[in-house]
Protein backbone atom coordinates (compact mmCIF):
# COMPACT_ATOMS: atom_id res chain seq x y z
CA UNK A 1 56.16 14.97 89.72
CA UNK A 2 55.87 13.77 85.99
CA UNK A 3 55.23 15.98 83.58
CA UNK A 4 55.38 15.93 79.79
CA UNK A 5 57.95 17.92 78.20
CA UNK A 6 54.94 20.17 76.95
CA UNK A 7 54.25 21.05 80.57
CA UNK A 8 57.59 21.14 81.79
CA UNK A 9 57.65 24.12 78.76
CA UNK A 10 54.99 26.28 79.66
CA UNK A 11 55.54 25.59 83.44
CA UNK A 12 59.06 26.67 82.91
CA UNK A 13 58.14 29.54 80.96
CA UNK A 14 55.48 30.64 84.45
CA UNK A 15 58.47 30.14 86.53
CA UNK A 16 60.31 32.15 84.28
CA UNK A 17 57.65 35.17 85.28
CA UNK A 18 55.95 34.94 81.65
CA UNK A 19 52.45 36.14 81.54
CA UNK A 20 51.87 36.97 77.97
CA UNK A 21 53.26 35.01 74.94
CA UNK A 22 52.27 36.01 71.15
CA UNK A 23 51.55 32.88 68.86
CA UNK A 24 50.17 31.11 66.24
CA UNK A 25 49.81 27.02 66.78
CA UNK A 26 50.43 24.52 63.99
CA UNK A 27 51.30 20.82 63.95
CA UNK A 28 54.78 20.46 65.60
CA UNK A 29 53.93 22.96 68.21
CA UNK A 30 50.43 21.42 68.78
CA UNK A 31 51.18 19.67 71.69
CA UNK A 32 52.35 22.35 73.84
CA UNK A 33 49.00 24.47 73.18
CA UNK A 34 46.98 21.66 75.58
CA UNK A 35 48.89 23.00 78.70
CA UNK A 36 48.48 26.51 77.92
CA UNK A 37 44.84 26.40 78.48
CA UNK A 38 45.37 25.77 82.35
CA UNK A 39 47.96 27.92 82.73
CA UNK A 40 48.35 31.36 83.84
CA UNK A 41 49.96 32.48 81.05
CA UNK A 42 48.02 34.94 78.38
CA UNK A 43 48.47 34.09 74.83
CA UNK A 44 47.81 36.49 71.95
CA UNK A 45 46.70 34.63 69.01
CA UNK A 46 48.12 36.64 66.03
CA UNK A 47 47.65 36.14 61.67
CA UNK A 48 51.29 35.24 61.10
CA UNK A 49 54.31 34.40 62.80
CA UNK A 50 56.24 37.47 62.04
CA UNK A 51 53.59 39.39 64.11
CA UNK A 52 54.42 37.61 66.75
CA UNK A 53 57.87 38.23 67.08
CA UNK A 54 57.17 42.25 66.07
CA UNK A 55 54.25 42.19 68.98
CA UNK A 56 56.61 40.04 71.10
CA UNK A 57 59.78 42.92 70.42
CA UNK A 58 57.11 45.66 71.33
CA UNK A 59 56.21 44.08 74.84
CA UNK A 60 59.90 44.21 75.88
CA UNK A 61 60.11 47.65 74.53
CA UNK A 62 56.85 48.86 76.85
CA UNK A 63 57.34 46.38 79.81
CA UNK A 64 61.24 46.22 79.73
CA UNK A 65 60.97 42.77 80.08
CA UNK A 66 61.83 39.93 77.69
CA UNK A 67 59.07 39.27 74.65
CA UNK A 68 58.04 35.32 74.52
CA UNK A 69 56.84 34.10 71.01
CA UNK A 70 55.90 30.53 69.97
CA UNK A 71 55.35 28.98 66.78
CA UNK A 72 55.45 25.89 64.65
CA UNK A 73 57.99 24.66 62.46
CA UNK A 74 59.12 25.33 58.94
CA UNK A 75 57.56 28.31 57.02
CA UNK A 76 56.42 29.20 60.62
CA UNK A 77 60.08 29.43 62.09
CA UNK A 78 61.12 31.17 58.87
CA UNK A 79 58.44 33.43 59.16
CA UNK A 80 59.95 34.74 62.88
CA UNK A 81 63.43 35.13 61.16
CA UNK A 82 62.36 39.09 60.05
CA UNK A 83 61.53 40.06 63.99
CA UNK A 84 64.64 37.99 65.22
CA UNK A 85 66.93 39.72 63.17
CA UNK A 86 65.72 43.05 63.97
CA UNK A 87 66.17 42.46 67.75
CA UNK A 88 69.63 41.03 67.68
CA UNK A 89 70.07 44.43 65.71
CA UNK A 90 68.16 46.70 68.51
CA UNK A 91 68.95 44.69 71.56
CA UNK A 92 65.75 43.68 72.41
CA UNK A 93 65.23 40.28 74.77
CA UNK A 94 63.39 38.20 73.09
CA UNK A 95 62.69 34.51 73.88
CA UNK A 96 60.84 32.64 70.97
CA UNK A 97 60.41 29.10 70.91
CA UNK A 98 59.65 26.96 67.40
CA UNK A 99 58.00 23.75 67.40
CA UNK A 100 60.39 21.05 65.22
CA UNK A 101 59.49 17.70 63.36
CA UNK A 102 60.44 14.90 65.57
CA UNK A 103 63.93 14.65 66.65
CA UNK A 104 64.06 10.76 65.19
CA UNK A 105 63.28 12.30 61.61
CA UNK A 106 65.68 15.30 61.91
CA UNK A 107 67.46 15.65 59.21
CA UNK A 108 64.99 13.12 56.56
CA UNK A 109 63.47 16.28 54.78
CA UNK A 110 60.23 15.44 56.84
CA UNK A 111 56.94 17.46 56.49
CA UNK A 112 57.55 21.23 57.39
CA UNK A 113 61.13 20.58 58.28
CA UNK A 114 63.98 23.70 58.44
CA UNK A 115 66.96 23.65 59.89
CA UNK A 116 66.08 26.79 62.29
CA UNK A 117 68.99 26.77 64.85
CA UNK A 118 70.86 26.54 61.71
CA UNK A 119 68.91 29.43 60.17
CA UNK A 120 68.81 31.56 63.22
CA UNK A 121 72.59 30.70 64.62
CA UNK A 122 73.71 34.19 63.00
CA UNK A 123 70.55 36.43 64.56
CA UNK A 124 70.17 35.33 68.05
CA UNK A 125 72.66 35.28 71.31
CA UNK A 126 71.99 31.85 71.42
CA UNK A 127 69.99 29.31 70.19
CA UNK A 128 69.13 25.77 71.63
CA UNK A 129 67.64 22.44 69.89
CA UNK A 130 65.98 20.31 73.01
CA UNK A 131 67.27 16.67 72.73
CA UNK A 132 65.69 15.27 76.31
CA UNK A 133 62.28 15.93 77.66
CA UNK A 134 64.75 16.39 81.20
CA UNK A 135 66.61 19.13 79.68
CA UNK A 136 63.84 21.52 79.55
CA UNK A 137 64.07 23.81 82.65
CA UNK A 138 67.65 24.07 82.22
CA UNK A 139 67.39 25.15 78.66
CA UNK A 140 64.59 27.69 79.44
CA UNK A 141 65.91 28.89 82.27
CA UNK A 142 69.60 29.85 80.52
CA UNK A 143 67.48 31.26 77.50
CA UNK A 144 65.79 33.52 79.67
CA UNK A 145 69.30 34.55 81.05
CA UNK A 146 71.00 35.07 77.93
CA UNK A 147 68.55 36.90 76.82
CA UNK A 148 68.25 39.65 79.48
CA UNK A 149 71.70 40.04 80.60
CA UNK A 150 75.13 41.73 79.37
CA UNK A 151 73.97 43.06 76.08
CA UNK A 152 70.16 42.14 75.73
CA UNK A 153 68.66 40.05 72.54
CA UNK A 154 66.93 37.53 71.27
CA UNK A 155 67.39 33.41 72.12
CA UNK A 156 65.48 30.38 70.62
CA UNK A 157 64.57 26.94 71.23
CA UNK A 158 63.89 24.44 68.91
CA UNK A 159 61.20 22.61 70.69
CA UNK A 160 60.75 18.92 68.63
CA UNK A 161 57.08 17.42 68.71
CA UNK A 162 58.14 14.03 70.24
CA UNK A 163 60.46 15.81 73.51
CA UNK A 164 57.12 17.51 73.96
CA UNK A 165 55.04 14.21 74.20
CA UNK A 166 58.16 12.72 76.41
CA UNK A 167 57.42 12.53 79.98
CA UNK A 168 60.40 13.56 82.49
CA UNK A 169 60.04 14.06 86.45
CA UNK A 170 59.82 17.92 86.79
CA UNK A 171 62.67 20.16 88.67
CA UNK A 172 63.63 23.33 88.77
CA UNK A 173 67.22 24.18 88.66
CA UNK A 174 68.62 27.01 91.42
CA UNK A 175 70.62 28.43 88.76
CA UNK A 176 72.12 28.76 85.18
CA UNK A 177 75.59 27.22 84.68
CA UNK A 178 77.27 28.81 81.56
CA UNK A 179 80.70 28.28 81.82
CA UNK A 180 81.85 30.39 78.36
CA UNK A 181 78.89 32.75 78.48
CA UNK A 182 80.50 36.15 81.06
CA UNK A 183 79.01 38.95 80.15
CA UNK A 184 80.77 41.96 81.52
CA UNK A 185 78.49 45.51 82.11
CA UNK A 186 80.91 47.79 84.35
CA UNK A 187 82.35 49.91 83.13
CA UNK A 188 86.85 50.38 83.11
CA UNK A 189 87.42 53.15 85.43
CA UNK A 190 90.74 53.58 83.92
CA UNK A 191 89.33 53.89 80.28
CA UNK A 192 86.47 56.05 81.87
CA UNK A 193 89.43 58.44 82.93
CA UNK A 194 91.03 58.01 79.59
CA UNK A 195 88.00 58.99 77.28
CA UNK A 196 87.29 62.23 80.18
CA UNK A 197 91.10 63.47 78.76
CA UNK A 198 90.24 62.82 75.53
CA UNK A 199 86.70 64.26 75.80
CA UNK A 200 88.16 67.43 77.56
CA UNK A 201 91.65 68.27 75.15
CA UNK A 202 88.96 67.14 71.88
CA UNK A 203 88.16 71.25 69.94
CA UNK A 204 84.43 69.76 68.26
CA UNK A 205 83.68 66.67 70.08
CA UNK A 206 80.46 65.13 69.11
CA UNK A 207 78.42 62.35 71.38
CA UNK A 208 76.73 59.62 68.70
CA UNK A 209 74.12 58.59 71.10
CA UNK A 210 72.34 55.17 70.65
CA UNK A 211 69.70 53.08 71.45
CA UNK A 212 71.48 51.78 74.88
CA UNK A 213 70.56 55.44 77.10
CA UNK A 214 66.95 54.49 76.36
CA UNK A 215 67.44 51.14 77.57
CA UNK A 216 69.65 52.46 80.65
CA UNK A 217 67.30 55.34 81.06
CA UNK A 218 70.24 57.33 80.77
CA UNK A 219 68.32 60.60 78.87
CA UNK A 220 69.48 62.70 81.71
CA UNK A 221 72.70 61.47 82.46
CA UNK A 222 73.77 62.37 78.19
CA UNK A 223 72.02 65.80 78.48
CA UNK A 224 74.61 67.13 81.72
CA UNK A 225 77.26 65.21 79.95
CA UNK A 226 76.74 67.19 76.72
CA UNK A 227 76.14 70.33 78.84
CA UNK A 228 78.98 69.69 80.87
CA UNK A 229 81.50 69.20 77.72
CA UNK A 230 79.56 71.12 75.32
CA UNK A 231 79.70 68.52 73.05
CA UNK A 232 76.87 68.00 70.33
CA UNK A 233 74.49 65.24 69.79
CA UNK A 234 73.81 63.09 67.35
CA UNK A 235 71.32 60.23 67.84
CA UNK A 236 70.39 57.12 66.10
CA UNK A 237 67.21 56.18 65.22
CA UNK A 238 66.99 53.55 68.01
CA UNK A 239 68.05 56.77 70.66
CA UNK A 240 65.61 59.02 69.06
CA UNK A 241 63.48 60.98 72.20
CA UNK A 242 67.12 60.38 74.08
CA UNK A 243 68.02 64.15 74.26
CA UNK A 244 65.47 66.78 73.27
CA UNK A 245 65.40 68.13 69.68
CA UNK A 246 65.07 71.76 70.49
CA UNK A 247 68.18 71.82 72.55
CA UNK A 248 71.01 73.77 71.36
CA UNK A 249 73.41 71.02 71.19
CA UNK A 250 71.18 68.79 69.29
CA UNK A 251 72.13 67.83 65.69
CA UNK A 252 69.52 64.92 65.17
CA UNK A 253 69.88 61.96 63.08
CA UNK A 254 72.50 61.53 60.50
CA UNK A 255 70.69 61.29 57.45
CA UNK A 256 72.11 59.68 54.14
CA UNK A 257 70.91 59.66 50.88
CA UNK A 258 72.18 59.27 47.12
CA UNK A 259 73.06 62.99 46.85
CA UNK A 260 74.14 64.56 50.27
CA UNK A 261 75.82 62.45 53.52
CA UNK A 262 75.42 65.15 56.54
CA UNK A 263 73.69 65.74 59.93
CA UNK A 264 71.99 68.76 59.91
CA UNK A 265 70.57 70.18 63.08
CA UNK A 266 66.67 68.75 63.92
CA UNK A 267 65.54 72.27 63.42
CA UNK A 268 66.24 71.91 59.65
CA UNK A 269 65.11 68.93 59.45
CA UNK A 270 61.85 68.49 56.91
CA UNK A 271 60.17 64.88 56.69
């Protein structure tokens, strides 16, 4: 079946399970808006890029799955820079994809040209600039993979107007081959026994909780842990609602300001 490399996109992204995307449509992503009419997939027109990516951070939050955003190129792919960085931050999968001048004119200061994967290289996992209209399920489907596996963040693709107006015959690949990409999520039983002994001979030990037990839904597992060693928490903003603020053991946030660096227990805490 031949497809252009705008609907080998968005039918990459259905395949992908996607059915809401947050974006705003401009030149370089224009062509890729035609499919999206047909297709299943629900997008949310927002007022500017970076509410996209914070709307796109807040579905993965609520849904657990990973937040698609898609925008245009230049002060548009800037604009998704803010929400990027603070998911590579939080650990949120994100999959955003910006539309690029043509890939012939890369690199001639052309209308609305950046240099996004450049931009973006230190606040994503990953980051891809498609070359071949063929490449496209490939590419989505490893973005979507980074994304949501080992530790969870945000990916990009640099999506250039003339691959999107390409035509390529459509596949979809039976899996994602990422030779230097092994994310590892079990845990060492050996260092498990090793922090136990150190948890257990420790006189004050303290548990800095983060964002991860919310992610792992983990609240109860940390509250018998800090039962079982009576060991106090102290949670991060990102782990806040993670163990309960009127328990005994709980010392809240850390908070730090110009005069005073302490945690004081969330019953003394004043906003």
């Amino acid at each position: 079946m031949k497809l252009t490399g705008a609907q080998a996109l968005i039918k990459s992204l259905e395949m992908e399970g996607t059915e809401v995307m947050f974006g705003l449509p401009g030149g370089a992503i224009l062509p890729v808006y035609d499919p999206l009419i047909d297709s299943s997939i629900r997008h949310i027109l927002v007022r500017h890029e970076q509410g996209a990516g914070h709307m796109a951070e807040g579905y993965a939050h609520a849904t657990g799955r990973p937040g698609v955003a898609m925008v245009t190129s230049g002060p548009a792919a800037t604009n998704i820079v803010t929400p990027l960085c603070d998911a590579y931050m939080d650990s949120i999968p994100l999959v955003v994809v910006t539309g690029q001048v043509p890939y012939s004119v890369i690199g001639t200061d052309a209308f609305q040209e950046a240099d996004t994967v450049g931009i973006t290289m230190p606040i994503t996992k990953h980051n891809w600039l498609v070359t071949d209209a063929n490449d496209i399920p490939e590419v989505i489907r490893e973005a979507f993979h980074v994304a949501t596996t080992g530790r969870p963040g945000p990916v990009l693709v640099d999506f250039p107007k003339d691959i999107a107006n390409q035509t390529m015959d459509w596949h979809w690949p039976d899996g994602v081959d990422l030779p230097g990409y092994k994310p590892y999520s079990k845990g060492h039983p050996k260092q498990i026994k090793e922090a136990a002994r150190l948890i257990n001979e420790s006189e004050r030990p303290v548990i800095y909780a983060g964002g991860g037990i919310l992610k792992a839904r983990a609240a109860q597992a940390l509250r018998a842990l800090a039962e079982l060693t009576g060991a106090h928490v102290v949670t991060t903003l990102m782990a806040r609602g993670a163990f309960p603020d009127d328990h005994p053991l709980c010392l809240g946030m850390p908070e730090c300001t110009a005069t005073t660096r302490r945690s004081r227990p969330c019953s003394e805490r004043t906003s």
